[in-house]
PDB file of N, CA and C in Angstrom:
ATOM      1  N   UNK A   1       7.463  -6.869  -5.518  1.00  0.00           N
ATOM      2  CA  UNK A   1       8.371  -7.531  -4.622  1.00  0.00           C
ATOM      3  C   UNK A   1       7.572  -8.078  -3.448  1.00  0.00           C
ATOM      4  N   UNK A   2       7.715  -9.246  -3.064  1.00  0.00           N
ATOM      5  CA  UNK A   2       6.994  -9.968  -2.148  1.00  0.00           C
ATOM      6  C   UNK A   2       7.768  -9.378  -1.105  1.00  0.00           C
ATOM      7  N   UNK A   3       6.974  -9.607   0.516  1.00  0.00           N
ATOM      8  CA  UNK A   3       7.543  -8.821   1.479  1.00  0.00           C
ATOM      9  C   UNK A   3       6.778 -10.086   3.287  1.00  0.00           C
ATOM     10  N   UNK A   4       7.702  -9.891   4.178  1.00  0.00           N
ATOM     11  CA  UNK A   4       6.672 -10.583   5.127  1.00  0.00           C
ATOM     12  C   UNK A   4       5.966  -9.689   5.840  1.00  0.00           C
ATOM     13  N   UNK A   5       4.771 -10.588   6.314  1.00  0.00           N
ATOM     14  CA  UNK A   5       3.751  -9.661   6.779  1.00  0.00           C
ATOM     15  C   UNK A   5       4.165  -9.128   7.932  1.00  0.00           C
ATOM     16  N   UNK A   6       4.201  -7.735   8.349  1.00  0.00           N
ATOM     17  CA  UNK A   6       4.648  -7.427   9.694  1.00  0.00           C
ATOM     18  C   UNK A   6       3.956  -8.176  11.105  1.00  0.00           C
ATOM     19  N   UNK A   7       4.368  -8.054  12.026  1.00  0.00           N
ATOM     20  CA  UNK A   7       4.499  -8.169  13.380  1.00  0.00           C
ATOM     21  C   UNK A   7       3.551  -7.486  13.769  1.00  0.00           C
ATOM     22  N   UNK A   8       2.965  -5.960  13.836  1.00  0.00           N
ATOM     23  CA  UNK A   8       2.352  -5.733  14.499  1.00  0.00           C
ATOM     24  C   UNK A   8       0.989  -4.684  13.619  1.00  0.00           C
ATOM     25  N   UNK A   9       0.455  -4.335  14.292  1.00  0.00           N
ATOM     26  CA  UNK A   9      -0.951  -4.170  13.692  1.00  0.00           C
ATOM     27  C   UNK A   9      -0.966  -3.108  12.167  1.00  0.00           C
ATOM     28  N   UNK A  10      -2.261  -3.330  11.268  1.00  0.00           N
ATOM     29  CA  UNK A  10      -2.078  -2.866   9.968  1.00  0.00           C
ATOM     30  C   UNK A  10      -2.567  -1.904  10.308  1.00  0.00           C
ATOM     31  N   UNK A  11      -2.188  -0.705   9.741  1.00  0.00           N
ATOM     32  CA  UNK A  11      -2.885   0.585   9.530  1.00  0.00           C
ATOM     33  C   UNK A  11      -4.621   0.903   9.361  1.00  0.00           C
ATOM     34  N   UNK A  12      -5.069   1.374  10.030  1.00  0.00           N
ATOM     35  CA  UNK A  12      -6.403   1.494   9.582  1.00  0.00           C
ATOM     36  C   UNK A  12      -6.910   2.659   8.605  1.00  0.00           C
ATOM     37  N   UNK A  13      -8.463   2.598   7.807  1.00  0.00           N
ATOM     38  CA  UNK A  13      -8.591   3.143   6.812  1.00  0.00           C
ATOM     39  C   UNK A  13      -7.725   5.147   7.106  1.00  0.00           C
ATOM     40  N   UNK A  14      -7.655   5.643   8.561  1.00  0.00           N
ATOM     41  CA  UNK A  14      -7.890   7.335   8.728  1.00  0.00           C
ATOM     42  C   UNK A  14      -6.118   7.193   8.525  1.00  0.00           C
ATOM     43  N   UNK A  15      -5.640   6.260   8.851  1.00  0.00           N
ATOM     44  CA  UNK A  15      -4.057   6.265   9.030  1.00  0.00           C
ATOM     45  C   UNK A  15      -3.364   6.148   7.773  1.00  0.00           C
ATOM     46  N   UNK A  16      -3.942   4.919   7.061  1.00  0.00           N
ATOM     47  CA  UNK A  16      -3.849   5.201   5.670  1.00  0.00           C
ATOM     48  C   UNK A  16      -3.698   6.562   4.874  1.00  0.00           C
ATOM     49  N   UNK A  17      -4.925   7.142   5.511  1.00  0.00           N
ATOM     50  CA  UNK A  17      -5.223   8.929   4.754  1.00  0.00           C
ATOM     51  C   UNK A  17      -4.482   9.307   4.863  1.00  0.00           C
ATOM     52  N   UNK A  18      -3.126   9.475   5.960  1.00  0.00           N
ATOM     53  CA  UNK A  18      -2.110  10.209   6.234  1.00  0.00           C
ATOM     54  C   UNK A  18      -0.986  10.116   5.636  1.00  0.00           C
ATOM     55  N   UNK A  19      -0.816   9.048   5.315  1.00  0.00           N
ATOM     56  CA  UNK A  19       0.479   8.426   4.541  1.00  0.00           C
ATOM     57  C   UNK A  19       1.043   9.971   3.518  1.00  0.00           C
ATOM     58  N   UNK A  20       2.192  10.518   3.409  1.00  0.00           N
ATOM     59  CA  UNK A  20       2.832  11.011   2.416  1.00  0.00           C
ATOM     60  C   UNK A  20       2.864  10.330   0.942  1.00  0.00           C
ATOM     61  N   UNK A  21       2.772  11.585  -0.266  1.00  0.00           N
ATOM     62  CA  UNK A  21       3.144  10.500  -1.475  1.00  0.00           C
ATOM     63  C   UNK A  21       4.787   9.588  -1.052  1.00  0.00           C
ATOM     64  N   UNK A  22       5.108   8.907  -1.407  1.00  0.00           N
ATOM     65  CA  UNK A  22       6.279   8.090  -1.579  1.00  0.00           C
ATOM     66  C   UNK A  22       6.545   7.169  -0.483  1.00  0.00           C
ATOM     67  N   UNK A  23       5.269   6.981   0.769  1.00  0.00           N
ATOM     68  CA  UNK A  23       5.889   6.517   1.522  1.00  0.00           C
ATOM     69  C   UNK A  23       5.856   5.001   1.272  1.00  0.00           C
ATOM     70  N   UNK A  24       6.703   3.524   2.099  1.00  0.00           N
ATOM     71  CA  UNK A  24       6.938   2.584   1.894  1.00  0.00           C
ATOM     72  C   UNK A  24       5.608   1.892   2.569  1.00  0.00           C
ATOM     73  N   UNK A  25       4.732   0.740   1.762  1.00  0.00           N
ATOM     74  CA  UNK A  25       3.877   0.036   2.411  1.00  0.00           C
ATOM     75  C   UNK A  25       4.055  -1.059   2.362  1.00  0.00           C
ATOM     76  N   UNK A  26       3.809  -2.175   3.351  1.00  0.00           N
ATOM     77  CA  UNK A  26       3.279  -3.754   2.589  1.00  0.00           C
ATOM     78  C   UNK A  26       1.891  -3.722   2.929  1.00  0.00           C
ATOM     79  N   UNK A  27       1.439  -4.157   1.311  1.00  0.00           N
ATOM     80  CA  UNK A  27      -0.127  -4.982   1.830  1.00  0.00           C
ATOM     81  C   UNK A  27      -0.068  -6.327   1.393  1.00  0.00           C
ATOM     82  N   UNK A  28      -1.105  -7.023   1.876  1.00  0.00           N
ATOM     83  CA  UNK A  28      -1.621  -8.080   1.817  1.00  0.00           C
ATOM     84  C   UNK A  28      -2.731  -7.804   1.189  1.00  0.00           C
ATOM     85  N   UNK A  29      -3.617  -8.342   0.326  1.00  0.00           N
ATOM     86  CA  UNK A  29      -4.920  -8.007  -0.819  1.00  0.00           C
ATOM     87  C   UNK A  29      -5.795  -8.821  -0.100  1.00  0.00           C
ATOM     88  N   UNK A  30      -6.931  -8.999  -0.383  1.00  0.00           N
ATOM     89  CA  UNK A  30      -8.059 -10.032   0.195  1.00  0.00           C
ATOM     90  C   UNK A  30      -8.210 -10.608  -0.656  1.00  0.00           C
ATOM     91  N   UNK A  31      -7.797 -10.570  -2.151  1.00  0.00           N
ATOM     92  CA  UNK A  31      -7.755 -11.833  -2.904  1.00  0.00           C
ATOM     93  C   UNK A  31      -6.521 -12.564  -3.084  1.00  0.00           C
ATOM     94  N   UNK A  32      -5.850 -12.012  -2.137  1.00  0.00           N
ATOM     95  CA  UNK A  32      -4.296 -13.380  -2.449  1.00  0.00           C
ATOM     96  C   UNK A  32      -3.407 -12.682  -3.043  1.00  0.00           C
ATOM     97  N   UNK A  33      -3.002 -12.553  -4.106  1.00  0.00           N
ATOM     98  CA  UNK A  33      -2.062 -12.342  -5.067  1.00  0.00           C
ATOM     99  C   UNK A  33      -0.570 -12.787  -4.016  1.00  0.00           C
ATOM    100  N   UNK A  34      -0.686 -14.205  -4.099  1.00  0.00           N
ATOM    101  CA  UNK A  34       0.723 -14.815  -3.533  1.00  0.00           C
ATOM    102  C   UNK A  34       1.341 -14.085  -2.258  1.00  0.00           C
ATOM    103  N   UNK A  35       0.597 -13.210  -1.718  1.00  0.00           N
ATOM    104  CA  UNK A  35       0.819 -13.140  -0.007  1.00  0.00           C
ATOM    105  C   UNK A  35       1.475 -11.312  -0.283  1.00  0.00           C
ATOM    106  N   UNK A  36       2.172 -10.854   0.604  1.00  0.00           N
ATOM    107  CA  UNK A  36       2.307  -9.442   1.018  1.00  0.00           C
ATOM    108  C   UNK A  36       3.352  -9.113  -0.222  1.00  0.00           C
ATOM    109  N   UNK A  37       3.332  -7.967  -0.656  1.00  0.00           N
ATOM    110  CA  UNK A  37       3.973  -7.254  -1.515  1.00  0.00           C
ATOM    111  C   UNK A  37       4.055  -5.625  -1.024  1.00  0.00           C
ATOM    112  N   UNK A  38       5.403  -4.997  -1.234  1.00  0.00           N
ATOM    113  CA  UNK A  38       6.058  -3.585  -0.782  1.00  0.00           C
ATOM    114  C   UNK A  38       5.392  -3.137  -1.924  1.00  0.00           C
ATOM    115  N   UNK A  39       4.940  -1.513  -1.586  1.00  0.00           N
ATOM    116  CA  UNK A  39       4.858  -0.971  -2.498  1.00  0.00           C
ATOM    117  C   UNK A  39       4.971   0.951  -2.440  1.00  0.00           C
ATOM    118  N   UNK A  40       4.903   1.614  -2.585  1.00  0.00           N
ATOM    119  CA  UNK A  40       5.159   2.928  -2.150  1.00  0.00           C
ATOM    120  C   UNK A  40       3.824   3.556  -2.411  1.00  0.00           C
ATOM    121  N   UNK A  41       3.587   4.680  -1.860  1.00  0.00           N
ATOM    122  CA  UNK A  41       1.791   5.362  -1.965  1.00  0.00           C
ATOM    123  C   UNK A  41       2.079   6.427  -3.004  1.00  0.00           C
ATOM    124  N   UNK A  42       1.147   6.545  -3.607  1.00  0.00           N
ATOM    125  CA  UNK A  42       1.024   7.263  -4.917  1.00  0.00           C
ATOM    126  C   UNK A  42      -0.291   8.021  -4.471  1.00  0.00           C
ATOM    127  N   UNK A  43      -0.329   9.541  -4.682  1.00  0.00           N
ATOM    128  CA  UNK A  43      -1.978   9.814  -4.477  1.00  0.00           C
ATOM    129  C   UNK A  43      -2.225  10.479  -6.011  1.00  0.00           C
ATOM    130  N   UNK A  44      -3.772  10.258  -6.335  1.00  0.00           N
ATOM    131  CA  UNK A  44      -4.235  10.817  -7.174  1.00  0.00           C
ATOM    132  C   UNK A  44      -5.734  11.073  -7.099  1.00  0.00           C
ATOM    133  N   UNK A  45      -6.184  12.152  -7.312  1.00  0.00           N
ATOM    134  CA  UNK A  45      -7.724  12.230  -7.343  1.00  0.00           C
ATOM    135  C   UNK A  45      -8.094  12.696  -5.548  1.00  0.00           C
ATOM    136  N   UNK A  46      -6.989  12.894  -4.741  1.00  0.00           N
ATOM    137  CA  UNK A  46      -6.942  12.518  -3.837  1.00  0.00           C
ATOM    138  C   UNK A  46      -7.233  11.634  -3.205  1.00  0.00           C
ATOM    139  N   UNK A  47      -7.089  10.580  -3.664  1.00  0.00           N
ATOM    140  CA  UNK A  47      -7.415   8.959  -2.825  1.00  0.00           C
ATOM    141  C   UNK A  47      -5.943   8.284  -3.009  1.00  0.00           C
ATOM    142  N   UNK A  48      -5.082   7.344  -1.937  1.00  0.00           N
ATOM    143  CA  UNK A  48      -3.853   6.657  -1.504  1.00  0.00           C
ATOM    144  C   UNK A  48      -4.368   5.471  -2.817  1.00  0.00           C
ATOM    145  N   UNK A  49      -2.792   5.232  -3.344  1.00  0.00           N
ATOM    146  CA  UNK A  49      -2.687   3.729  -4.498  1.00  0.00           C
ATOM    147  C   UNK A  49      -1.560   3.236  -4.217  1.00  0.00           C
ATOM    148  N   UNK A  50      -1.242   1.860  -4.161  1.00  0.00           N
ATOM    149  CA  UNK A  50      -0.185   1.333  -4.305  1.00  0.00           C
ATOM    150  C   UNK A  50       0.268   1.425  -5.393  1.00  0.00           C
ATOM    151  N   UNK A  51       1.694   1.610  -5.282  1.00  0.00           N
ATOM    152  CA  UNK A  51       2.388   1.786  -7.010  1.00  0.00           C
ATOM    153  C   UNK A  51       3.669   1.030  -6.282  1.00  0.00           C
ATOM    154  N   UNK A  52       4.031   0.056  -7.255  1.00  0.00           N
ATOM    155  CA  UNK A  52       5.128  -0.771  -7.698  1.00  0.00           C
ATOM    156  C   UNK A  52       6.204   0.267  -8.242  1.00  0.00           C
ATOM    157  N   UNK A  53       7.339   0.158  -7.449  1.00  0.00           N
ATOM    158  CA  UNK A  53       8.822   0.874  -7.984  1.00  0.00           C
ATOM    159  C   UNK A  53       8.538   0.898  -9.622  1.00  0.00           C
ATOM    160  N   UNK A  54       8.082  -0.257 -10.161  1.00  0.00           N
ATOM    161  CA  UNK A  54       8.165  -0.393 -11.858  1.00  0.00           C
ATOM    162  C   UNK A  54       7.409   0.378 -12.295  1.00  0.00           C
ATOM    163  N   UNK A  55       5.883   0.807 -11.508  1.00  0.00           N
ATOM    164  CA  UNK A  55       5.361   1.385 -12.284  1.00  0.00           C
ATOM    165  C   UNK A  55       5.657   2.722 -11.923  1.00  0.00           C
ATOM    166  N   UNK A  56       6.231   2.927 -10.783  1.00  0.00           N
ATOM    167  CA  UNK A  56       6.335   4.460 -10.736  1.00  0.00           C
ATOM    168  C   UNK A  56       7.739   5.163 -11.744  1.00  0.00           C
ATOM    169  N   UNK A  57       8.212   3.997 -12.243  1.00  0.00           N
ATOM    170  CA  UNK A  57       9.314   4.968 -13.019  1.00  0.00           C
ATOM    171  C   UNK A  57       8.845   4.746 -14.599  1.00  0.00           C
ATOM    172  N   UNK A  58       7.664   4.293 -14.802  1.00  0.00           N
ATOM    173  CA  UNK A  58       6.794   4.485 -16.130  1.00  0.00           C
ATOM    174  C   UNK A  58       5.952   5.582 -15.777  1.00  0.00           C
ATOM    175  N   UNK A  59       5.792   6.290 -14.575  1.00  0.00           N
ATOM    176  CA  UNK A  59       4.287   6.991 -14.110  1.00  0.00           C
ATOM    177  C   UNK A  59       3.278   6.685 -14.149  1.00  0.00           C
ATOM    178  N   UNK A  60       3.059   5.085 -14.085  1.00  0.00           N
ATOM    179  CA  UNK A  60       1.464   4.276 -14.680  1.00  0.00           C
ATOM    180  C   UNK A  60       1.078   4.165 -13.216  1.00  0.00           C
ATOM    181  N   UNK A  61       0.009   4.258 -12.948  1.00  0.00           N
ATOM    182  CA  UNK A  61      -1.074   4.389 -11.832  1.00  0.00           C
ATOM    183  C   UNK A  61      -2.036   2.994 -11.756  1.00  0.00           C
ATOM    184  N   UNK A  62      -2.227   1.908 -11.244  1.00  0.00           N
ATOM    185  CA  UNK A  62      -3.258   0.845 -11.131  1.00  0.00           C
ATOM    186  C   UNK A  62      -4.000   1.383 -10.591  1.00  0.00           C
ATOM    187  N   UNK A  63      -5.566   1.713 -11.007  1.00  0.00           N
ATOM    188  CA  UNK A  63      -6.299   2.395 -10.440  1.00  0.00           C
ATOM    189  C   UNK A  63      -7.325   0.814  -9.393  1.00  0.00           C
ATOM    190  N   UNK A  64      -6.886  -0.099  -9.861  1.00  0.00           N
ATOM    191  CA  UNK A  64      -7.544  -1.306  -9.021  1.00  0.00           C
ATOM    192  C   UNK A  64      -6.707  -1.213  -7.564  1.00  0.00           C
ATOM    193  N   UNK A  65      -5.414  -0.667  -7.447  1.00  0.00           N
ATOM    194  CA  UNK A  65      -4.599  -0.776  -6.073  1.00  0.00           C
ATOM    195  C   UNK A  65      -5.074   0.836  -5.192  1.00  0.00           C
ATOM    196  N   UNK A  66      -5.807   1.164  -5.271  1.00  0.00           N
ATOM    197  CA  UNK A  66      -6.847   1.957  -4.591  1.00  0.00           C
ATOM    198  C   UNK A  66      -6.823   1.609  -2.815  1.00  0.00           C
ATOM    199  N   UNK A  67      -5.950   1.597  -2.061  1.00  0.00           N
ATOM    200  CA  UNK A  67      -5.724   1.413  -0.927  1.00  0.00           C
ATOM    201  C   UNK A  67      -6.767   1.902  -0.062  1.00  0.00           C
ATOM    202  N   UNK A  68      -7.531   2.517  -0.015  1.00  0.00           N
ATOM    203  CA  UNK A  68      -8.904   2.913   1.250  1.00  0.00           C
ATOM    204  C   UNK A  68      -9.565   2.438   0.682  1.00  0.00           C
ATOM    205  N   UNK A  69     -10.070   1.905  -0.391  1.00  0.00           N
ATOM    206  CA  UNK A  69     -11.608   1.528  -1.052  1.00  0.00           C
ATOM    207  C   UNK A  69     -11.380  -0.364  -1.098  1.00  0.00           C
ATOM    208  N   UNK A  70      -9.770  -0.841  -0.677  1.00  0.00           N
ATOM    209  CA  UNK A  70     -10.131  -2.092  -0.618  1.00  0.00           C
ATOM    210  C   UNK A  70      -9.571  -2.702   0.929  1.00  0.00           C
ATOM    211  N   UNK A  71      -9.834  -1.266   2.020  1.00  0.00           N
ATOM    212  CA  UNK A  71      -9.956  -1.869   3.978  1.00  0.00           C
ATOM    213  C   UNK A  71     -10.896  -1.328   3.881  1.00  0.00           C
ATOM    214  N   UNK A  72     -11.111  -2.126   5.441  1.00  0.00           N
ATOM    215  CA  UNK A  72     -12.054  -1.667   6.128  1.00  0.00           C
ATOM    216  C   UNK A  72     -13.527  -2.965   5.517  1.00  0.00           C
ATOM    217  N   UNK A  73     -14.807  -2.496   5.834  1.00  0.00           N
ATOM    218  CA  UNK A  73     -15.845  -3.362   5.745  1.00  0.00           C
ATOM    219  C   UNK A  73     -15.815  -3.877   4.268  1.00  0.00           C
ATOM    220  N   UNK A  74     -15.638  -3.330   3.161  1.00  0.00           N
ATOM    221  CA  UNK A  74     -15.753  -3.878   1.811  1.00  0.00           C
ATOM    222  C   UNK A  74     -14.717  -4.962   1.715  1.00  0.00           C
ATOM    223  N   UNK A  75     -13.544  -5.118   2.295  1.00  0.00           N
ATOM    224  CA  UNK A  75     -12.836  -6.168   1.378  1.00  0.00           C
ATOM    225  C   UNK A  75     -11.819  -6.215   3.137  1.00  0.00           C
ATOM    226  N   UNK A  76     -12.552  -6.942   4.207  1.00  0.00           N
ATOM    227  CA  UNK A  76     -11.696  -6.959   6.223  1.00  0.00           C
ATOM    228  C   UNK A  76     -10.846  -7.694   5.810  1.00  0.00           C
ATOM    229  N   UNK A  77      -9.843  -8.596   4.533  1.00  0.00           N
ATOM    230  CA  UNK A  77      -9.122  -9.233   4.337  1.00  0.00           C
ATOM    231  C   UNK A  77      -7.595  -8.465   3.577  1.00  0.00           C
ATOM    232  N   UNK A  78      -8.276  -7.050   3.382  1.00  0.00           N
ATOM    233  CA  UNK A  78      -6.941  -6.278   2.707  1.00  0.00           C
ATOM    234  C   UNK A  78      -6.159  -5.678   3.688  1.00  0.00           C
ATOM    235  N   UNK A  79      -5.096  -5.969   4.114  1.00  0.00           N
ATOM    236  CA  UNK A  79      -4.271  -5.177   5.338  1.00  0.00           C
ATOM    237  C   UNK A  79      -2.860  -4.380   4.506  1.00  0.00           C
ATOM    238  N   UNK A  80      -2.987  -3.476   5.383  1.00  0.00           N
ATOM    239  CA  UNK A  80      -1.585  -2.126   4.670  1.00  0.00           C
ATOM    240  C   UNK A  80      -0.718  -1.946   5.802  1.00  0.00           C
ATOM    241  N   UNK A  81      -0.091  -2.044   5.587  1.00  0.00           N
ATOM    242  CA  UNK A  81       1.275  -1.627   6.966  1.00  0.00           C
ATOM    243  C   UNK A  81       2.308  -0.798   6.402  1.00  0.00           C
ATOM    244  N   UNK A  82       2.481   0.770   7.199  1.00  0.00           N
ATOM    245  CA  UNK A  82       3.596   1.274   7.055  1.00  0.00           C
ATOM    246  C   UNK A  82       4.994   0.840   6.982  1.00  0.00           C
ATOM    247  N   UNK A  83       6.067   1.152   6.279  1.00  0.00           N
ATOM    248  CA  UNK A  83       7.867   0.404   6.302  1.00  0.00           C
ATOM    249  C   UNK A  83       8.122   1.702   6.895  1.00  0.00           C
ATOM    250  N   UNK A  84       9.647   1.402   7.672  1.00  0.00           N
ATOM    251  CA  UNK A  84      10.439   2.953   8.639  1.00  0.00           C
ATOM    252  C   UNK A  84      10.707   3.061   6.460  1.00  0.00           C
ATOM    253  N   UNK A  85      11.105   4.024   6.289  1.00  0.00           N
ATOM    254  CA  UNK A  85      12.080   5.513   5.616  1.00  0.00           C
ATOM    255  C   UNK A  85      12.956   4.425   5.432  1.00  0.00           C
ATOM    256  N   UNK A  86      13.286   4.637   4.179  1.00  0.00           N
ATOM    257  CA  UNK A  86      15.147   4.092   4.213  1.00  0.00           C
ATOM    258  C   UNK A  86      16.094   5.086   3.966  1.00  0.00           C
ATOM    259  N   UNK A  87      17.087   4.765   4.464  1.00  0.00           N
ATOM    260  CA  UNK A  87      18.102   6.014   4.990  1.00  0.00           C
ATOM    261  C   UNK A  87      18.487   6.016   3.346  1.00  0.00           C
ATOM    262  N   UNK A  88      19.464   7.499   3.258  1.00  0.00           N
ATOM    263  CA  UNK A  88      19.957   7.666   2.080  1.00  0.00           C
ATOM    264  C   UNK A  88      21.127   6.770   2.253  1.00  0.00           C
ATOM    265  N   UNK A  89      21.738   6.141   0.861  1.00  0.00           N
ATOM    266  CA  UNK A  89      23.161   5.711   0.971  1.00  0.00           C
ATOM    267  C   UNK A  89      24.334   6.757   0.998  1.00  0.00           C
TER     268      UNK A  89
END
């Protein structure tokens, strides 16, 4: 799901670390992929992944959406931004 880029500053690599499994992100990639996309944090191996709602209800893991290994100096074009919680209905 495409998403707009927030307003105010992206998370950096230690803030990232903190994130809970399930919480809500948008990133932006440093190679494009058509601009910001939501996605929720998945950990495994202990390292943060973006996982797509789709793939989390297959349990499939993109091990390329590796969220700390693509900020920071290797790839200064990947930005992650926390979403608030969405309330229960």
């Amino acid at each position: 799901m495409t998403a707009p880029e927030p307003n105010y500053p992206p998370l950096s690599t230690r803030e990232i670390r903190t994130l809970p499994e399930g919480s809500r992100v948008i990133v932006t990639w440093s190679d494009g992929n058509d601009g910001p996309h939501e996605y929720r944090v998945h950990w495994r191996h202990g390292e943060p992944y973006a996982q797509t709602d789709e793939d989390h209800r297959q349990g499939h893991v993109d091990l390329e959406k590796w969220l700390t290994y693509y900020v920071g100096p290797r790839r200064p074009f990947t930005r992650v931004w926390a979403l608030a919680a969405r309330r229960a209905e």
